[in-house]
Protein backbone atom coordinates (compact mmCIF):
# COMPACT_ATOMS: atom_id res chain seq x y z
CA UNK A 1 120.96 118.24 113.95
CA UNK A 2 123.13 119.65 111.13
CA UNK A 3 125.62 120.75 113.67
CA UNK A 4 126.08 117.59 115.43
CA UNK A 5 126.70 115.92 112.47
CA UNK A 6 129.56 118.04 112.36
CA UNK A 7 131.03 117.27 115.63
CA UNK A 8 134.17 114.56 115.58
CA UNK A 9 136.05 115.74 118.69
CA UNK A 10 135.57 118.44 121.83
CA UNK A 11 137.07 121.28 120.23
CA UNK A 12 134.57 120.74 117.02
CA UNK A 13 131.70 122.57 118.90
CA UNK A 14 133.71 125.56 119.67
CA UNK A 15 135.07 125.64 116.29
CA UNK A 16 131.77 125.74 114.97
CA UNK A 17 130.24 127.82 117.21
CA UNK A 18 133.16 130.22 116.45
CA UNK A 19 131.73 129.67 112.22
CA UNK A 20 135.15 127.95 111.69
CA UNK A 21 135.41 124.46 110.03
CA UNK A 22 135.73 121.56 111.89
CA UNK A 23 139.34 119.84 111.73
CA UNK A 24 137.65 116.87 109.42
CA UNK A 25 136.02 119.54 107.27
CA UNK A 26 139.68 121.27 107.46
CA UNK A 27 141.87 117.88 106.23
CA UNK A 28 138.47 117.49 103.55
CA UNK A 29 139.44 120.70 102.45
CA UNK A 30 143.20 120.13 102.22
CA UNK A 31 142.87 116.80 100.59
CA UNK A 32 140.03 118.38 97.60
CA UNK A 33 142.33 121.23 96.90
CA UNK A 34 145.51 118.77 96.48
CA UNK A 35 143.54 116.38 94.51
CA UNK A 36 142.80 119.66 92.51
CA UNK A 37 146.19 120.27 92.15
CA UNK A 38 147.13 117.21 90.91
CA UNK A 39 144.51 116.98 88.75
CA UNK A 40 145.79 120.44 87.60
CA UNK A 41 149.14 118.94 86.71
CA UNK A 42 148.35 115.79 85.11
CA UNK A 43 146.02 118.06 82.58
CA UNK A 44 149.36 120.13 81.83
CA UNK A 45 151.29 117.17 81.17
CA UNK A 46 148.87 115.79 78.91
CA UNK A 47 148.94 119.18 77.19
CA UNK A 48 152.82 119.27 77.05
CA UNK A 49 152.69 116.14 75.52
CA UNK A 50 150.00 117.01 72.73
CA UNK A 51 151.53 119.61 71.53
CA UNK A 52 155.40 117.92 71.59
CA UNK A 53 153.31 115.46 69.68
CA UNK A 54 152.26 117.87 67.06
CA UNK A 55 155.70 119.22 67.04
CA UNK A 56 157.09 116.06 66.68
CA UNK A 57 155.16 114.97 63.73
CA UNK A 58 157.05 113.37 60.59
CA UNK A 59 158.03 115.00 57.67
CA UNK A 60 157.71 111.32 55.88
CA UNK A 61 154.46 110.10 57.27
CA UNK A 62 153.50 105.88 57.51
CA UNK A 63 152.74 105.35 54.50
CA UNK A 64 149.05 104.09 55.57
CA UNK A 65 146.76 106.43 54.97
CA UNK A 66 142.41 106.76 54.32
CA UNK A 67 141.47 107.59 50.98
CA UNK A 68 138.45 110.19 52.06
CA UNK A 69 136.80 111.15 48.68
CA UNK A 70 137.24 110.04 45.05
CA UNK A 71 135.44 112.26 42.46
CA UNK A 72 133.53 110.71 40.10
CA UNK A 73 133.01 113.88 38.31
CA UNK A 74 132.28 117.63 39.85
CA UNK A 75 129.47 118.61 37.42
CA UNK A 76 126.32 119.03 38.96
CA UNK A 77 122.92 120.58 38.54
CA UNK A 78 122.36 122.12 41.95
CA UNK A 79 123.36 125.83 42.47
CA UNK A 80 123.69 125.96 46.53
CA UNK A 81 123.85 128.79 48.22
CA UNK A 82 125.67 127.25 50.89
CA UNK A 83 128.30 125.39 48.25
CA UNK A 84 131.75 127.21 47.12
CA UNK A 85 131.05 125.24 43.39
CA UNK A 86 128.62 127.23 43.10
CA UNK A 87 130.24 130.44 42.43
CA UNK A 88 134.31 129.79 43.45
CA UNK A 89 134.90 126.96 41.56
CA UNK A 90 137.09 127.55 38.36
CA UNK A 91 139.02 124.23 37.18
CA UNK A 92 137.94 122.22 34.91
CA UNK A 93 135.12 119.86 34.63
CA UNK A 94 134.83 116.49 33.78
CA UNK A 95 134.63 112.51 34.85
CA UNK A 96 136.16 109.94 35.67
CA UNK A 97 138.15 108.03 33.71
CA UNK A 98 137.74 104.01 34.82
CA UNK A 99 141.81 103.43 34.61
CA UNK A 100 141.76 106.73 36.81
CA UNK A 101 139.31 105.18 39.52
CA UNK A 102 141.09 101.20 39.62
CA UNK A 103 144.11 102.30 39.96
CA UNK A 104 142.89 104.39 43.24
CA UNK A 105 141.46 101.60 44.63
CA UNK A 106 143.54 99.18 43.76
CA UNK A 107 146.35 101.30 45.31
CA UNK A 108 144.10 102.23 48.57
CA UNK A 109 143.21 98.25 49.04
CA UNK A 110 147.09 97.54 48.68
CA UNK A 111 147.99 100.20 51.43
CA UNK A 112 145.42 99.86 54.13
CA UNK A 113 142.71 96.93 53.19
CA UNK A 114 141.06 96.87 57.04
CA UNK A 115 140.76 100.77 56.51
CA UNK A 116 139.24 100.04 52.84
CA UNK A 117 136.59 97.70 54.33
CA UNK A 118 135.38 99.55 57.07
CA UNK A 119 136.04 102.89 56.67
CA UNK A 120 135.80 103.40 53.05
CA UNK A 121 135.49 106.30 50.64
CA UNK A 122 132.99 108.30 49.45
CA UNK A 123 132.88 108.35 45.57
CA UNK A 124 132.08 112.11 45.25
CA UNK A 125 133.67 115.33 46.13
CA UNK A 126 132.53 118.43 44.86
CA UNK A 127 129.61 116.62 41.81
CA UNK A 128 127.00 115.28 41.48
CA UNK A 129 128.38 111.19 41.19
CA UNK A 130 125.10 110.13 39.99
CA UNK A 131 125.61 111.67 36.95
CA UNK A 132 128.18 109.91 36.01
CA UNK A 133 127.87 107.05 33.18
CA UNK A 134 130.01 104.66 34.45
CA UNK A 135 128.58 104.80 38.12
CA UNK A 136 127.13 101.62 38.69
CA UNK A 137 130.71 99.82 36.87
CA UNK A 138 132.44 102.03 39.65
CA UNK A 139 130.29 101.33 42.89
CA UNK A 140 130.76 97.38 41.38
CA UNK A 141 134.60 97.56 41.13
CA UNK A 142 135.16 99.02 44.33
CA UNK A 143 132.83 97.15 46.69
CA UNK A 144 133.58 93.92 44.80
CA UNK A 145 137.36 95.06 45.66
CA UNK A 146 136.54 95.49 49.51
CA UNK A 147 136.41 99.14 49.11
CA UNK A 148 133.33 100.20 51.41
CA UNK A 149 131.58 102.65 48.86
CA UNK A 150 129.59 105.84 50.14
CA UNK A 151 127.77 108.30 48.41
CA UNK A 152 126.50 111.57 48.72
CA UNK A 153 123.39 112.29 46.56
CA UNK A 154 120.63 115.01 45.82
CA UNK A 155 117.24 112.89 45.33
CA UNK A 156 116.31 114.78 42.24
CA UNK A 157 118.96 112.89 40.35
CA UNK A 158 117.63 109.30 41.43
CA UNK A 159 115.47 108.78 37.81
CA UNK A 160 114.24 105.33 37.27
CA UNK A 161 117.31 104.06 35.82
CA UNK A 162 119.60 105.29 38.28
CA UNK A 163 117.20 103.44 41.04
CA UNK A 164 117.84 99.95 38.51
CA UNK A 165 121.36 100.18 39.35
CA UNK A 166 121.16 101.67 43.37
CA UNK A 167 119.52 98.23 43.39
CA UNK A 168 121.63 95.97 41.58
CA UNK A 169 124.55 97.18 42.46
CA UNK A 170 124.10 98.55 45.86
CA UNK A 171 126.70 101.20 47.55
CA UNK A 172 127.25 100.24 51.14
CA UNK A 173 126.22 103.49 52.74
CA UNK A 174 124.22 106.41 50.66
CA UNK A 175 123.64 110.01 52.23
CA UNK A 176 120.42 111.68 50.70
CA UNK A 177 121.11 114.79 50.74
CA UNK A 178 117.07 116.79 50.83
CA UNK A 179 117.01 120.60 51.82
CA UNK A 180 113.49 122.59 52.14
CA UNK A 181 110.09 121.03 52.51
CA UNK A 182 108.78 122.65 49.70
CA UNK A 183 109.49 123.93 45.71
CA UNK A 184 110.10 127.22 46.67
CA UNK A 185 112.45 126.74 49.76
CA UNK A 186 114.15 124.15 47.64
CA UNK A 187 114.73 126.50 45.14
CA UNK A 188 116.14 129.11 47.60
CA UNK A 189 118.63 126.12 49.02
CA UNK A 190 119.25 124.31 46.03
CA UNK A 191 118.83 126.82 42.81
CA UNK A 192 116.61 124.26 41.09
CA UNK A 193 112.99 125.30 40.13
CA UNK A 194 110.12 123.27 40.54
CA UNK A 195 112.00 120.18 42.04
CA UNK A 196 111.38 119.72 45.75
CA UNK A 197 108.30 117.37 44.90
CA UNK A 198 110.04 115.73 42.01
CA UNK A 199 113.00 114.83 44.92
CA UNK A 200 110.29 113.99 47.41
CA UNK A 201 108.97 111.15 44.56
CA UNK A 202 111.66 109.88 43.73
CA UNK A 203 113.27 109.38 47.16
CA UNK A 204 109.84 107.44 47.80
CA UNK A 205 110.22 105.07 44.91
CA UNK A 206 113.70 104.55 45.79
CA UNK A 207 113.03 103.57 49.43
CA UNK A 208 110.13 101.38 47.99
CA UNK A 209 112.41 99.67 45.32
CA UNK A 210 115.14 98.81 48.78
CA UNK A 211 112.80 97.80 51.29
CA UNK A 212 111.28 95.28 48.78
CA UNK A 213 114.31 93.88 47.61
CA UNK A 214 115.81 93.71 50.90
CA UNK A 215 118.93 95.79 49.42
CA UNK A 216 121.58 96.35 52.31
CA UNK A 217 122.07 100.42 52.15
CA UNK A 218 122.63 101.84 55.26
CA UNK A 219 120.61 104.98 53.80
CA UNK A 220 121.11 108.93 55.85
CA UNK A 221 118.66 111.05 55.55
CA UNK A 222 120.52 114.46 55.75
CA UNK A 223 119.30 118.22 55.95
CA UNK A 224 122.09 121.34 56.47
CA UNK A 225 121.16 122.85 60.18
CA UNK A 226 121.37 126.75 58.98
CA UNK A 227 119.27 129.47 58.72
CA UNK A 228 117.89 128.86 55.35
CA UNK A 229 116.71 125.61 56.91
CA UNK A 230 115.14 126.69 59.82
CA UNK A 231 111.52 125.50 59.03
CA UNK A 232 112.37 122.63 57.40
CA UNK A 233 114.16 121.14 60.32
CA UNK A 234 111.18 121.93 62.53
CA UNK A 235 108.90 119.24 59.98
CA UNK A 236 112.17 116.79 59.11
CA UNK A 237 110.93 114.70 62.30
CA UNK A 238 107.20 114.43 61.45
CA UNK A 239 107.97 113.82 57.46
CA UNK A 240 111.14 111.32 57.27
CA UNK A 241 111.21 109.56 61.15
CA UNK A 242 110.37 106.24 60.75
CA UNK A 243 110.15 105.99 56.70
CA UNK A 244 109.96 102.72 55.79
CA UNK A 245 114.34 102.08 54.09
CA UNK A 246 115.21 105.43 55.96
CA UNK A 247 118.02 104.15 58.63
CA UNK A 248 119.25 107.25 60.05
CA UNK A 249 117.77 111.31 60.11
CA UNK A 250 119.83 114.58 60.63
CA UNK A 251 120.63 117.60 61.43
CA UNK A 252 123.84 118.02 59.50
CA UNK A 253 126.34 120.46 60.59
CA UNK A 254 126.40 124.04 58.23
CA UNK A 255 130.66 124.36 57.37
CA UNK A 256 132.17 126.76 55.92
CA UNK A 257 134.82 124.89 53.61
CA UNK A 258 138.16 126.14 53.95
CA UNK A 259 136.62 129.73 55.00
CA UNK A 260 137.46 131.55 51.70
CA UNK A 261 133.70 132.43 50.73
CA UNK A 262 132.78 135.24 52.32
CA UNK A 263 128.79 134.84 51.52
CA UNK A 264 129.31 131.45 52.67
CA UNK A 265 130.68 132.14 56.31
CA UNK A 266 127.79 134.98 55.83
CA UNK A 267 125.52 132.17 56.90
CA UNK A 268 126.80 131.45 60.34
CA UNK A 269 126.03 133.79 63.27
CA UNK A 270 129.31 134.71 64.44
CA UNK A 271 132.28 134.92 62.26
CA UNK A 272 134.16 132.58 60.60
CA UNK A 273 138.63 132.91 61.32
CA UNK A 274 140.84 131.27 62.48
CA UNK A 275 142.63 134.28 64.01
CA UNK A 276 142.33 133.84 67.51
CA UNK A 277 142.61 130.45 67.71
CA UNK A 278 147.00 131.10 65.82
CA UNK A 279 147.40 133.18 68.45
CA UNK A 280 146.01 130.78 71.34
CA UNK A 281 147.45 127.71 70.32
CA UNK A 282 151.19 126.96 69.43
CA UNK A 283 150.30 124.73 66.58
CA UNK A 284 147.79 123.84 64.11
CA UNK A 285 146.24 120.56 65.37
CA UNK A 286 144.91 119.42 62.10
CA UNK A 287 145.80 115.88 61.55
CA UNK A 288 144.88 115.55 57.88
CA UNK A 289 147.89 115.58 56.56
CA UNK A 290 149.22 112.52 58.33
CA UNK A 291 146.13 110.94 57.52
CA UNK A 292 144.18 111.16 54.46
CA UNK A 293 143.69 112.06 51.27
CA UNK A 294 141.60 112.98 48.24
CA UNK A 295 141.14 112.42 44.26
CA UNK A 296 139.48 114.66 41.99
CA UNK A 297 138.21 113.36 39.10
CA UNK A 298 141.27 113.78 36.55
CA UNK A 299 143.51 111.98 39.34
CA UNK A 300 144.82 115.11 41.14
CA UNK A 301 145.77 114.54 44.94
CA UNK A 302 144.62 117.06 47.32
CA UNK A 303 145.15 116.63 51.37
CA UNK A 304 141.60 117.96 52.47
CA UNK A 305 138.08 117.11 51.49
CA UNK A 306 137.51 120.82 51.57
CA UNK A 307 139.49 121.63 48.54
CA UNK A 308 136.78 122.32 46.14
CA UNK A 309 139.30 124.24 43.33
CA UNK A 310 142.11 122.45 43.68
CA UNK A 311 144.18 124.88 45.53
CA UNK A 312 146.54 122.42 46.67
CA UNK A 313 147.52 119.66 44.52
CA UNK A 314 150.12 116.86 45.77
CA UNK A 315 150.31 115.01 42.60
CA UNK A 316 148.46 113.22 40.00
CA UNK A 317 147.75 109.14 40.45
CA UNK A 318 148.45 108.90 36.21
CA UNK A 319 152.11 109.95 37.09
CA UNK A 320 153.13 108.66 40.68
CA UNK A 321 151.50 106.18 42.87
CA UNK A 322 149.64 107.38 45.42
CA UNK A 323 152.19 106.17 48.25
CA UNK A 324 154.94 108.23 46.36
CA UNK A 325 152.24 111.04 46.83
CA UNK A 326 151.65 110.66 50.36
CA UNK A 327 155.35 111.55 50.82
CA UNK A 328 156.30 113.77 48.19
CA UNK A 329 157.85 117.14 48.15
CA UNK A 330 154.33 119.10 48.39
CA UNK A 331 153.41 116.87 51.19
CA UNK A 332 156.24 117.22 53.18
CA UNK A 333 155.96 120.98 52.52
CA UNK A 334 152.72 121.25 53.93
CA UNK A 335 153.47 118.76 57.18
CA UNK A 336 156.73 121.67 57.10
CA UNK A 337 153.80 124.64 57.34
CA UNK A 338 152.53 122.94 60.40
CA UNK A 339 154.80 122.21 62.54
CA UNK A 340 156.48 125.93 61.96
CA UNK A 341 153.08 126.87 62.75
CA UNK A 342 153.67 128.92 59.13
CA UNK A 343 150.81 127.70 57.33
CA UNK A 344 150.08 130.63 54.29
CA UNK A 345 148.92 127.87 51.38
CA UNK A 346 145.90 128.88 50.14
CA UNK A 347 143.89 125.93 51.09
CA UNK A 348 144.62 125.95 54.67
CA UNK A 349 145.67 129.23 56.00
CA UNK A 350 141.68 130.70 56.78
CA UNK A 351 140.59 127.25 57.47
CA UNK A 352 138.46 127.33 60.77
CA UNK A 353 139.29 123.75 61.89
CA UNK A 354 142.86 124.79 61.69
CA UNK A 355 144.12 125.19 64.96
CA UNK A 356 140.55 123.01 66.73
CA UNK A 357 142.44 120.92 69.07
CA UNK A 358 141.49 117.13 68.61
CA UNK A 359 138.88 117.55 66.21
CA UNK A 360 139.40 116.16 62.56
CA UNK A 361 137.38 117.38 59.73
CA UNK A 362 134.21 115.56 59.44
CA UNK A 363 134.11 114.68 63.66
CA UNK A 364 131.02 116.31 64.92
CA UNK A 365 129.39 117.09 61.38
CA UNK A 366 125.81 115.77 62.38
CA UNK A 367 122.97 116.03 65.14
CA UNK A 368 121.24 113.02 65.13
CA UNK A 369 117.43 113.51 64.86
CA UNK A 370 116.63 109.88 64.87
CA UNK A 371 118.99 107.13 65.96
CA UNK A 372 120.50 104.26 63.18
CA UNK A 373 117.69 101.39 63.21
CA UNK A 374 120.58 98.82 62.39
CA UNK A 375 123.89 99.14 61.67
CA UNK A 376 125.70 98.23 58.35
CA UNK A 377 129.41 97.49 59.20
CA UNK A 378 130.71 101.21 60.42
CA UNK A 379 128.65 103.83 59.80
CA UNK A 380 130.47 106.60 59.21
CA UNK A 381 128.17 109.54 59.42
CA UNK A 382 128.47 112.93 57.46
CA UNK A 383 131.91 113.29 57.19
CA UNK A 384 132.77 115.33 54.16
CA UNK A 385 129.14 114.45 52.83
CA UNK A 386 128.08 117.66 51.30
C-alpha cells in the first residue's frame, strides 16, 4: 500500500522497484535542499549584519540611556559565599547622600521618562538598601517622580519599622531574596547565625501587613539555583507556592560577576572564561555600554551592574551630569575596547557574558517556579537582583 502511494507515473514502479526515488520524491528532494540553502544564506546575512552592527557601534552613544542600579549604600550584614563583597570588595563604605540620589533621578526622568516608568531602577547594588535611614524618603522621591522603584532585600532586615514604611510608602516591585530552609544552611549561604527562622518571621508578617492593606508590591520570591541550594530548591515549591502577598517564586540564576573570584566561579560545574568564546566570535556583543548605567552610593558612574569595587568608574554625578557621563572620555574608551575587540579593563576583560551573542546581562537570570499571579506594570524579573 506504501508503495502505491508512491507511484505518480509508469516509470515510478520501476524506479522503486529498482530502491530509487520516485521523480516527485526526487523534485521533493531538490526543492528541501534549496529551501535549505536559502535558509542557509539568509542566516549568514543576518550574521554579517550583526556583527557590522557591533562594528558599527558609536563612539558617542544617544544620549538615552536606563539607569540599572542606584546604591543606596553597600554595607550589609550578610557574608555570602556566593557574593564578591564578601571578600573582594575594598572601596569605601557608606550611604547615600539625598542631593546624591535627586539629582539621579531627576536627571534619569529628564533623559528617558517612558524608560523611568516602566522599566525603572533598582535602588541597591552591592548593600543592603534597607539599611539605609533615609530609605523610605528615597523610595517616596523616586516613585512620586515616576521612577519605577525596585528592590532587592534579605528578609532578616525587614524589622517592624522597616515593614511601617514597605507599607506606607510602597516600592513598586521588591525581590526577597531567602536562601536555605533552615538556620544552619542559612548560615552556610548567608554567614549569619541563627537567622533563617528570624527571616522566615518576618517575611510572614510582612506579607500579612500587604495583603491586608491591599499594598500594590509586585513581591519575587527569589532563591540562587547552585549547589549550596540544592535542597532548598527541592522544598521552595511546597513552602512559598501560593503564599498569601507572594506574586512570583524562583529559581534564580547562580552568576559569577565579572568572573574575577575564583571561589566564586568555584561554584559552577564547568569553568567560568571567556576564552573561547574571543576566539569564536569577532566581537564582544555586550550591549551595556550603549545602554545603561549604574550609581554607587557616593555618585560614581560605572557601565555594568557587576562592578562591585568600582573597577571602572565613568565619572561622578556631583561633578558632571550624567548625560555628559554617558559620553565622556572613559565611555568612549570603553565603546573603543569593543569594537577593536581589545577589551583588557579590569571590569570587563574575564567577564563571561562578554562575547554571549544577544544576551544582555540580567536576560535569562531566573527559572520560574511559579508563574506571576498578576502583573504590576512590567515586571522586570531578576535582573541584577543579587
Amino acid at each position: 500500500m506504501a508503495t502505491l502511494s508512491r507511484i505518480r507515473e509508469p516509470r515510478d514502479l520501476a524506479r522503486i522497484l529498482l530502491g530509487r526515488p520516485t521523480r516527485a520524491e526526487q523534485e521533493s528532494e531538490r526543492l528541501a535542499k534549496k529551501a535549505k540553502e536559502r535558509t542557509k544564506r539568509l542566516e549568514l546575512t543576518k550574521e554579517i549584519e550583526y556583527w557590522k552592527g557591533m562594528a558599527e557601534r558609536p563612539l558617542l552613544a544617544e544620549p538615552i540611556f536606563a539607569i540599572d542600579n542606584i546604591e543606596l549604600t553597600n554595607r550589609c550584614p550578610m557574608r555570602c559565599i556566593m557574593c564578591p563583597r564578601t571578600h573582594h570588595m575594598t572601596r569605601d563604605q557608606g550611604y547615600m547622600s539625598f542631593e546624591v540620589f535627586k539629582r539621579v533621578i531627576d536627571q534619569f526622568i529628564a533623559i528617558n521618562p517612558r524608560l523611568a516608568s516602566t522599566h525603572g531602577a533598582f535602588l541597591h547594588h552591592f548593600g543592603e538598601s534597607l539599611m539605609h535611614p533615609q530609605i523610605e524618603r528615597f523610595i517616596r522621591y523616586a516613585e512620586e517622580s515616576g521612577v519605577r522603584v525596585k528592590l532587592s532585600v534579605n528578609p532578616l532586615a525587614m524589622k517592624d519599622k522597616v515593614i511601617d514604611f514597605l507599607i506606607a510608602s510602597p516600592p513598586s516591585y521588591l525581590m526577597i531574596a531567602l536562601d536555605g530552609h533552615d538556620d544552619e544552611s542559612f548560615e552556610r549561604i548567608r554567614g549569619v547565625r541563627n537567622a533563617y527562622d528570624i527571616s522566615v518571621k518576618r517575611l510572614h508578617s510582612y506579607l500579612a501587613r500587604k495583603v491586608a492593606a491591599n499594598v500594590p508590591t509586585f513581591v519575587e520570591l527569589g532563591m540562587i539555583d547552585f549547589a549550596e541550594n540544592a535542597h532548598s530548591l527541592h522544598l521552595l515549591r511546597d513552602r512559598w507556592v501560593g503564599v498569601a502577598g507572594i506574586d512570583s517564586v524562583t529559581a534564580k540564576k547562580f552568576t559569577t560577576w565579572d568572573g574575577s573570584a575564583e571561589e566564586i566561579n568555584a561554584y559552577l560545574p564547568a569553568p567560568v572564561t571567556n576564552v573561547e568564546a574571543r576566539a569564536r566570535f569577532p566581537l564582544p556583543s555586550c550591549k551595556l555600554p550603549w545602554e545603561r548605567l549604574s550609581v554607587t552610593w557616593d555618585g560614581s558612574v560605572v557601565p555594568c551592574c557587576y562592578d562591585y569595587n568600582g573597577k571602572m568608574v565613568l565619572g561622578n554625578v556631583m561633578q558632571q551630569t550624567l548625560t555628559e557621563i554617558w559620553n565622556g572620555e572613559p565611555m568612549r574608551a570603553l565603546r573603543a575596547e569593543f569594537r577593536a575587540n581589545k577589551v583588557e579593563n579590569p571590569l570587563c576583560r574575564q567577564c563571561p557574558k562578554l562575547y554571549r551573542s544577544g544576551e544582555r546581562i540580567g536576560e535569562g537570570e531566573a527559572k520560574e517556579i511559579s508563574p506571576p499571579s498578576r502583573t504590576n506594570g512590567k515586571t522586570v524579573v531578576a535582573e541584577c537582583v543579587e
